[in-house]
C-alpha atoms as a PDB file:
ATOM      1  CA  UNK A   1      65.402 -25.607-172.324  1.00  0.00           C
ATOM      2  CA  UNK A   2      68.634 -26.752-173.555  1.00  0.00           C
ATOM      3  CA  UNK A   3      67.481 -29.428-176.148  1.00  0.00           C
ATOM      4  CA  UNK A   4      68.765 -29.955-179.463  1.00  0.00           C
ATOM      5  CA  UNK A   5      65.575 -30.298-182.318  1.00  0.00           C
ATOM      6  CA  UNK A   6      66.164 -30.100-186.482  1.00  0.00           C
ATOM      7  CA  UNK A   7      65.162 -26.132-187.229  1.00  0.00           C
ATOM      8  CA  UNK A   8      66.397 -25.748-183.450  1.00  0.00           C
ATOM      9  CA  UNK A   9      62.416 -25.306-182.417  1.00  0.00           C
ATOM     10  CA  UNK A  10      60.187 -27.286-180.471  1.00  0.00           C
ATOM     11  CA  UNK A  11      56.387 -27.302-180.195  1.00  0.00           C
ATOM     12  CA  UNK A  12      54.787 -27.789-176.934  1.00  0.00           C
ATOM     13  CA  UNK A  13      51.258 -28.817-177.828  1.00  0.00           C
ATOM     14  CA  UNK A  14      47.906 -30.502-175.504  1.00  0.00           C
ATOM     15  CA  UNK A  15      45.820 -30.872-179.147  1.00  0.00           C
ATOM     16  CA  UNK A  16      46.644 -33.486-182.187  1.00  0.00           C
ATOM     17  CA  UNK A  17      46.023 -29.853-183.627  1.00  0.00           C
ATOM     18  CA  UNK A  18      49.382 -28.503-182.553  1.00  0.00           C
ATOM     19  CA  UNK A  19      50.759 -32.126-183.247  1.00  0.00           C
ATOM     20  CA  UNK A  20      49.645 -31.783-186.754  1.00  0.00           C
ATOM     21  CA  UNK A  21      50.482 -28.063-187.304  1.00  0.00           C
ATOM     22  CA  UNK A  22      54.494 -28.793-185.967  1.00  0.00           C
ATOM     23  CA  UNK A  23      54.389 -31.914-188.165  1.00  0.00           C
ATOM     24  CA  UNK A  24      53.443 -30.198-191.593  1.00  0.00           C
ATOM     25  CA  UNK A  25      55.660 -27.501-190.349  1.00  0.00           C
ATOM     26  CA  UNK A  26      58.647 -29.984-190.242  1.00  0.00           C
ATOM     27  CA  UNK A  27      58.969 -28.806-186.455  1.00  0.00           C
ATOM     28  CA  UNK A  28      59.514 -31.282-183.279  1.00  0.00           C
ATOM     29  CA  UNK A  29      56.778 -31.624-181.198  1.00  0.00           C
ATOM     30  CA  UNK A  30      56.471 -33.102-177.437  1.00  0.00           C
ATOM     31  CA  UNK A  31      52.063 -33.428-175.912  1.00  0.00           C
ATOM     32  CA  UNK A  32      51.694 -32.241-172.532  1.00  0.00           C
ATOM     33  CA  UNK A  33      48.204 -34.980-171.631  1.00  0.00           C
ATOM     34  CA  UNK A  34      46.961 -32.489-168.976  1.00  0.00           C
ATOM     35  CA  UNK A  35      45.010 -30.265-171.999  1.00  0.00           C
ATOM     36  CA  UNK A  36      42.319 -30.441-174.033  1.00  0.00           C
ATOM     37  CA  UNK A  37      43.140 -33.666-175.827  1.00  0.00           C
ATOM     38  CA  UNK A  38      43.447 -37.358-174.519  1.00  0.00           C
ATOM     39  CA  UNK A  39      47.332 -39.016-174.377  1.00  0.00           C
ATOM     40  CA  UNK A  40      45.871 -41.715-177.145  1.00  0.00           C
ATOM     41  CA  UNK A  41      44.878 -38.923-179.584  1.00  0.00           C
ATOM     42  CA  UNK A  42      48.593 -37.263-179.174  1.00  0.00           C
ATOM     43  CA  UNK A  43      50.937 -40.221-178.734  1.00  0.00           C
ATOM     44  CA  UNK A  44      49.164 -40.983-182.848  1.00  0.00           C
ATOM     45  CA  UNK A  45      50.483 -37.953-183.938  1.00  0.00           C
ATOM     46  CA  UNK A  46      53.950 -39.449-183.081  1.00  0.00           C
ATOM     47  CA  UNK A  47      55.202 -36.431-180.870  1.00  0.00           C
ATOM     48  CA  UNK A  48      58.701 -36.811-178.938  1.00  0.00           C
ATOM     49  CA  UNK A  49      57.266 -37.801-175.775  1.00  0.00           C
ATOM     50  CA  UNK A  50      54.264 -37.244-173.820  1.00  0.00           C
ATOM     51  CA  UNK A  51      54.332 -35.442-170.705  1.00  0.00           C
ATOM     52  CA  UNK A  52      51.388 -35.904-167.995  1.00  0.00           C
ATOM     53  CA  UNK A  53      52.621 -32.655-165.277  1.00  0.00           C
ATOM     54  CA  UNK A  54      54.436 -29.745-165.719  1.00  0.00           C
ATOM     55  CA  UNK A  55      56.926 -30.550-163.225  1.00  0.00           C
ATOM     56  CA  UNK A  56      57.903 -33.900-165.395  1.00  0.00           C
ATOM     57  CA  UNK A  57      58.656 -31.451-168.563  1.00  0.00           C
ATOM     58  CA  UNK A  58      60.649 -29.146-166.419  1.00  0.00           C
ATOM     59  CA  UNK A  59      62.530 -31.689-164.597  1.00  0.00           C
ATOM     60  CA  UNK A  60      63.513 -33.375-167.578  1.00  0.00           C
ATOM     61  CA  UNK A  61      64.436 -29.768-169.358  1.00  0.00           C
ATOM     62  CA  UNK A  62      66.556 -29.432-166.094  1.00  0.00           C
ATOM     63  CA  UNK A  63      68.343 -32.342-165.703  1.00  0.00           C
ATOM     64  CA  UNK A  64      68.849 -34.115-169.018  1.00  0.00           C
ATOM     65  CA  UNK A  65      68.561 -32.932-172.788  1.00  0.00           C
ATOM     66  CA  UNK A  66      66.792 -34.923-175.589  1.00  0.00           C
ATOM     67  CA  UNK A  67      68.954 -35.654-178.776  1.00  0.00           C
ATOM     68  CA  UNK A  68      67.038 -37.833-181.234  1.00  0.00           C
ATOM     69  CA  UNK A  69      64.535 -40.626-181.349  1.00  0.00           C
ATOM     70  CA  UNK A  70      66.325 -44.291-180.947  1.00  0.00           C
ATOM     71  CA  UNK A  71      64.871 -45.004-184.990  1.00  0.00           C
ATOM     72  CA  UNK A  72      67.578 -41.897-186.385  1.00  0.00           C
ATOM     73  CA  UNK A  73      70.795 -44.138-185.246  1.00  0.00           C
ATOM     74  CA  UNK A  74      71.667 -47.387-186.551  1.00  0.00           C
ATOM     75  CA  UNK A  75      74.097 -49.316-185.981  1.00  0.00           C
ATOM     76  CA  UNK A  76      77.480 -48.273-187.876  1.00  0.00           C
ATOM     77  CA  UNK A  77      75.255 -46.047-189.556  1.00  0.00           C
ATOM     78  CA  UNK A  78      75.951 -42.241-189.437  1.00  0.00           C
ATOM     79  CA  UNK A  79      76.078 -40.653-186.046  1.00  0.00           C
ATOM     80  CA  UNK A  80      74.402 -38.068-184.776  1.00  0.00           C
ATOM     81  CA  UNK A  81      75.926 -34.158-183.919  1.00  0.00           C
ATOM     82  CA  UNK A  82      74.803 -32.290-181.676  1.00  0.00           C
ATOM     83  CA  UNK A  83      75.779 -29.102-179.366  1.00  0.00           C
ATOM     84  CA  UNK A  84      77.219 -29.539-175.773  1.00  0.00           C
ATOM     85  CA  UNK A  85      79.372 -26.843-174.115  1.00  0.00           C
ATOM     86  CA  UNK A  86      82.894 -28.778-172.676  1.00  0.00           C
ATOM     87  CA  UNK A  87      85.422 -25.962-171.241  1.00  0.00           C
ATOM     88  CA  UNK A  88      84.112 -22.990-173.912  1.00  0.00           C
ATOM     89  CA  UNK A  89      83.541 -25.096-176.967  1.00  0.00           C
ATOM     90  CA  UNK A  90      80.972 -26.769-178.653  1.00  0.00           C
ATOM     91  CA  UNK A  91      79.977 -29.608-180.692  1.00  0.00           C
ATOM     92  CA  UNK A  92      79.911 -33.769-179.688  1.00  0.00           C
ATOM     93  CA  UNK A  93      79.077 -37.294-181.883  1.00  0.00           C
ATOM     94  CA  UNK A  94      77.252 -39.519-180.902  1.00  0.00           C
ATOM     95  CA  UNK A  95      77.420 -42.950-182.102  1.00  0.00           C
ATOM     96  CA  UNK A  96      73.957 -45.507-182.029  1.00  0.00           C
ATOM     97  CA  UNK A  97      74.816 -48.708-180.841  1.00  0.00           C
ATOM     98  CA  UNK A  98      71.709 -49.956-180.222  1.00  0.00           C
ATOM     99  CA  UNK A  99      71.755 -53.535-181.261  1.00  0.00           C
ATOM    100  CA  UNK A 100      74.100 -53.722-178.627  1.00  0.00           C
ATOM    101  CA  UNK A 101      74.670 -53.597-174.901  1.00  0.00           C
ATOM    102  CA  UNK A 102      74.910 -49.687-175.069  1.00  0.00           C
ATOM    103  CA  UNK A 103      75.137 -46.595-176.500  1.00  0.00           C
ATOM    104  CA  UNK A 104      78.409 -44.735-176.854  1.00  0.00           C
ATOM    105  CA  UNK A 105      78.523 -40.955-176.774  1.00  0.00           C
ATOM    106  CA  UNK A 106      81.825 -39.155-177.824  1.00  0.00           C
ATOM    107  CA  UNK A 107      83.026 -35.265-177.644  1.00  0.00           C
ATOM    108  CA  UNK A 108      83.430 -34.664-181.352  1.00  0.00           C
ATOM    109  CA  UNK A 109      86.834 -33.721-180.957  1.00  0.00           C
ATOM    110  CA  UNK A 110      89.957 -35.713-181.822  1.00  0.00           C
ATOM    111  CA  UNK A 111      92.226 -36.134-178.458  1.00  0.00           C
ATOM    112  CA  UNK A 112      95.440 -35.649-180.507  1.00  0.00           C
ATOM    113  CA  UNK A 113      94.294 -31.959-181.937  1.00  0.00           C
ATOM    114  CA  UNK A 114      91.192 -30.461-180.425  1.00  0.00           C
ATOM    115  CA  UNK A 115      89.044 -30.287-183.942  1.00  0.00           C
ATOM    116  CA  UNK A 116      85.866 -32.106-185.020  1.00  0.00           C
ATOM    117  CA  UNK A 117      86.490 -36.028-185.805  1.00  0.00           C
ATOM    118  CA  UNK A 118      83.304 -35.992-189.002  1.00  0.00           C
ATOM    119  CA  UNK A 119      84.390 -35.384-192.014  1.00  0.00           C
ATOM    120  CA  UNK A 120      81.213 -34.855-193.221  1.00  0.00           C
ATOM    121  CA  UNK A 121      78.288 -34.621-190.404  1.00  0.00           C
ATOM    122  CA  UNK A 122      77.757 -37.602-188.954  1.00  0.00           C
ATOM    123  CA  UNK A 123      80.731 -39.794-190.588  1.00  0.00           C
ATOM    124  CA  UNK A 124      82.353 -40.497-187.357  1.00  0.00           C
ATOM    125  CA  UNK A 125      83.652 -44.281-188.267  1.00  0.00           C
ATOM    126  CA  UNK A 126      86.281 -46.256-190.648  1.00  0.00           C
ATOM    127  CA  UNK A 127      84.806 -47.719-193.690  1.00  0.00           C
ATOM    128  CA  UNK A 128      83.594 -51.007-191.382  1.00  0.00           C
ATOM    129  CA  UNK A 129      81.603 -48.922-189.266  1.00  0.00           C
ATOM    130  CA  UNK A 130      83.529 -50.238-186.272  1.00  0.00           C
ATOM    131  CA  UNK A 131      86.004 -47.726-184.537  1.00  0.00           C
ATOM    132  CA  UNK A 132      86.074 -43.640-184.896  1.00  0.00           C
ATOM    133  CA  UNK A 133      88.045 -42.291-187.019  1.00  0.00           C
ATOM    134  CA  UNK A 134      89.463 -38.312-187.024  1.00  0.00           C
ATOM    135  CA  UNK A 135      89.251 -37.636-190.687  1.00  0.00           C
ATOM    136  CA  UNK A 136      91.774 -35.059-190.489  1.00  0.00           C
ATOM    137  CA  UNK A 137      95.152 -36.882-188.760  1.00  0.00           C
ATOM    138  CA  UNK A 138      93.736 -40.732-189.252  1.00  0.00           C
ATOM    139  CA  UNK A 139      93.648 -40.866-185.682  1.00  0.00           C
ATOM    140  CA  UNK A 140      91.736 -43.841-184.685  1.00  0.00           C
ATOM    141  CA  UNK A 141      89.375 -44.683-181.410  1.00  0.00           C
ATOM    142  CA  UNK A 142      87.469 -47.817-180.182  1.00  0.00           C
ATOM    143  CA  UNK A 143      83.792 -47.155-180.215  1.00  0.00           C
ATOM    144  CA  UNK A 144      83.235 -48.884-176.475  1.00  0.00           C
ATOM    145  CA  UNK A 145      85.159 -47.597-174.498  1.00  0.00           C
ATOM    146  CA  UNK A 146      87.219 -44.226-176.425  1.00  0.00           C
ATOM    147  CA  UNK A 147      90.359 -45.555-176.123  1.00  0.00           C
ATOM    148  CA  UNK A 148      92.826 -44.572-178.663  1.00  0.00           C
ATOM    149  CA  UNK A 149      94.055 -47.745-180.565  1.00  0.00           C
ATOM    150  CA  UNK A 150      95.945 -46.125-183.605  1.00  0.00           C
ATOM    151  CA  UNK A 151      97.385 -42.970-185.030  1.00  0.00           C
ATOM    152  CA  UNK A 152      98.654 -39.705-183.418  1.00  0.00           C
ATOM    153  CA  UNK A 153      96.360 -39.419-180.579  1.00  0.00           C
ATOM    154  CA  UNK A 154      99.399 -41.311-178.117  1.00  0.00           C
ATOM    155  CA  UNK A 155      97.018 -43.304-175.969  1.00  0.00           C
ATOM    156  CA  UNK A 156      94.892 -40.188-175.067  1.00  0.00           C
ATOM    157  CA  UNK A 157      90.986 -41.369-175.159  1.00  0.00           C
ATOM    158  CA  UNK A 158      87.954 -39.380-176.323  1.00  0.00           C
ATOM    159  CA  UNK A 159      85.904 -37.231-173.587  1.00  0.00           C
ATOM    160  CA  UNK A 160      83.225 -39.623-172.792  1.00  0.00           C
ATOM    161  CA  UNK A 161      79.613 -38.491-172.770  1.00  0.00           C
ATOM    162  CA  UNK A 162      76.950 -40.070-170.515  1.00  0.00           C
ATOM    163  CA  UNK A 163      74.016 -40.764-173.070  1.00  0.00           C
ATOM    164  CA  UNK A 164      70.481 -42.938-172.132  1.00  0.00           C
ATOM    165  CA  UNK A 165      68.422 -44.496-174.420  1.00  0.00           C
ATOM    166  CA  UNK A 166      64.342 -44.480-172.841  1.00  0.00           C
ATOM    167  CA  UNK A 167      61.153 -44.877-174.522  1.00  0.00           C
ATOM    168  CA  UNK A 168      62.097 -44.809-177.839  1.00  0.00           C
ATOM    169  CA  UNK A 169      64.555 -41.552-177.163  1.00  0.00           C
ATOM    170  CA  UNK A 170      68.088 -40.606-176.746  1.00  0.00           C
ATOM    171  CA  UNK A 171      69.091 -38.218-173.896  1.00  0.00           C
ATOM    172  CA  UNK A 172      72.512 -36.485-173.129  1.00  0.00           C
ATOM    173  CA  UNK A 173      72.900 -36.481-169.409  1.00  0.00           C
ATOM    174  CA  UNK A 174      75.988 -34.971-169.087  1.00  0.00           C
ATOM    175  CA  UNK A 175      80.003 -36.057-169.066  1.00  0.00           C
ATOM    176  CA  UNK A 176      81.053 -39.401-167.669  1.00  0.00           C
ATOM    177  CA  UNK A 177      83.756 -38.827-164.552  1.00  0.00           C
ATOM    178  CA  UNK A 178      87.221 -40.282-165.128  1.00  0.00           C
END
């Protein structure tokens, strides 16, 4: 699975036992309702998600990875990091949007030099919370769309991510085509 989880581990439990046990030890946890436990017991120990077949944990393993529940992004609050391989490096922001009509996700990498944008993880935005911001050069992005609307980065836009909020979750799906 190619997720990304805090302490990079994920419990797969059918109990509110396992639930319980990845809670206290400050691991993520998704249910899988086909065990010993019923989907109303799991879903109140607050998993991820709940997953009713195998093939529905797989497919989603295969085709899409889960960042973060919705609740961790606010709007013009911090953003989120996370891993994503983009021609042999790694690393991408995400920005939570969610009172609005859609969530923006960003390769953490400034268009005018390819470093990370954060100057601490997760500050990815000017003091108003508005438009990203590469703390190194100043150079300056519009949170919608990527576009470059000030400093060194000469009209070049940020690598756009396709990102879905769901049920409460977000999910990288992959990189949106030009």
């Amino acid at each position: 699975m190619n997720w990304a989880f805090k302490n990079q581990m994920l419990m797969i439990g059918d109990t509110s036992h396992d639930l319980e046990m990845a809670r206290a030890a400050e691991v993520d946890s998704v249910a899988v309702t086909y065990g010993a436990h019923p989907e109303e017991g799991l879903r109140a120990c607050k998993p991820l998600n709940c997953f009713s077949t195998v093939s529905s944990l797989s497919a989603m393993a295969e085709t899409e990875r889960l960042i973060c529940p919705s609740v961790q992004l606010l709007d013009s609050g911090k953003g989120m990091r996370f891993e994503v391989e983009y021609f042999g490096e790694t690393g991408a922001g995400l920005r939570g949007a969610l009172r609005r009509a859609r969530l923006h996700g960003y390769l953490n990498r400034c268009a005018h030099v390819a470093m990370e944008l954060d100057w601490q993880e997760g500050v990815f935005f000017d003091s108003d919370g508005r438009d990203l911001l590469c703390s190194t050069h100043g150079a300056t992005y519009d949170t919608a769309s990527g576009r470059c609307v000030g400093g060194p980065c000469s009209g070049t836009p940020l690598v756009k991510l396709r990102v879905e909020e769901r049920d409460g979750m977000i999910y990288f799906k992959g990189f949106e085509d030009d």
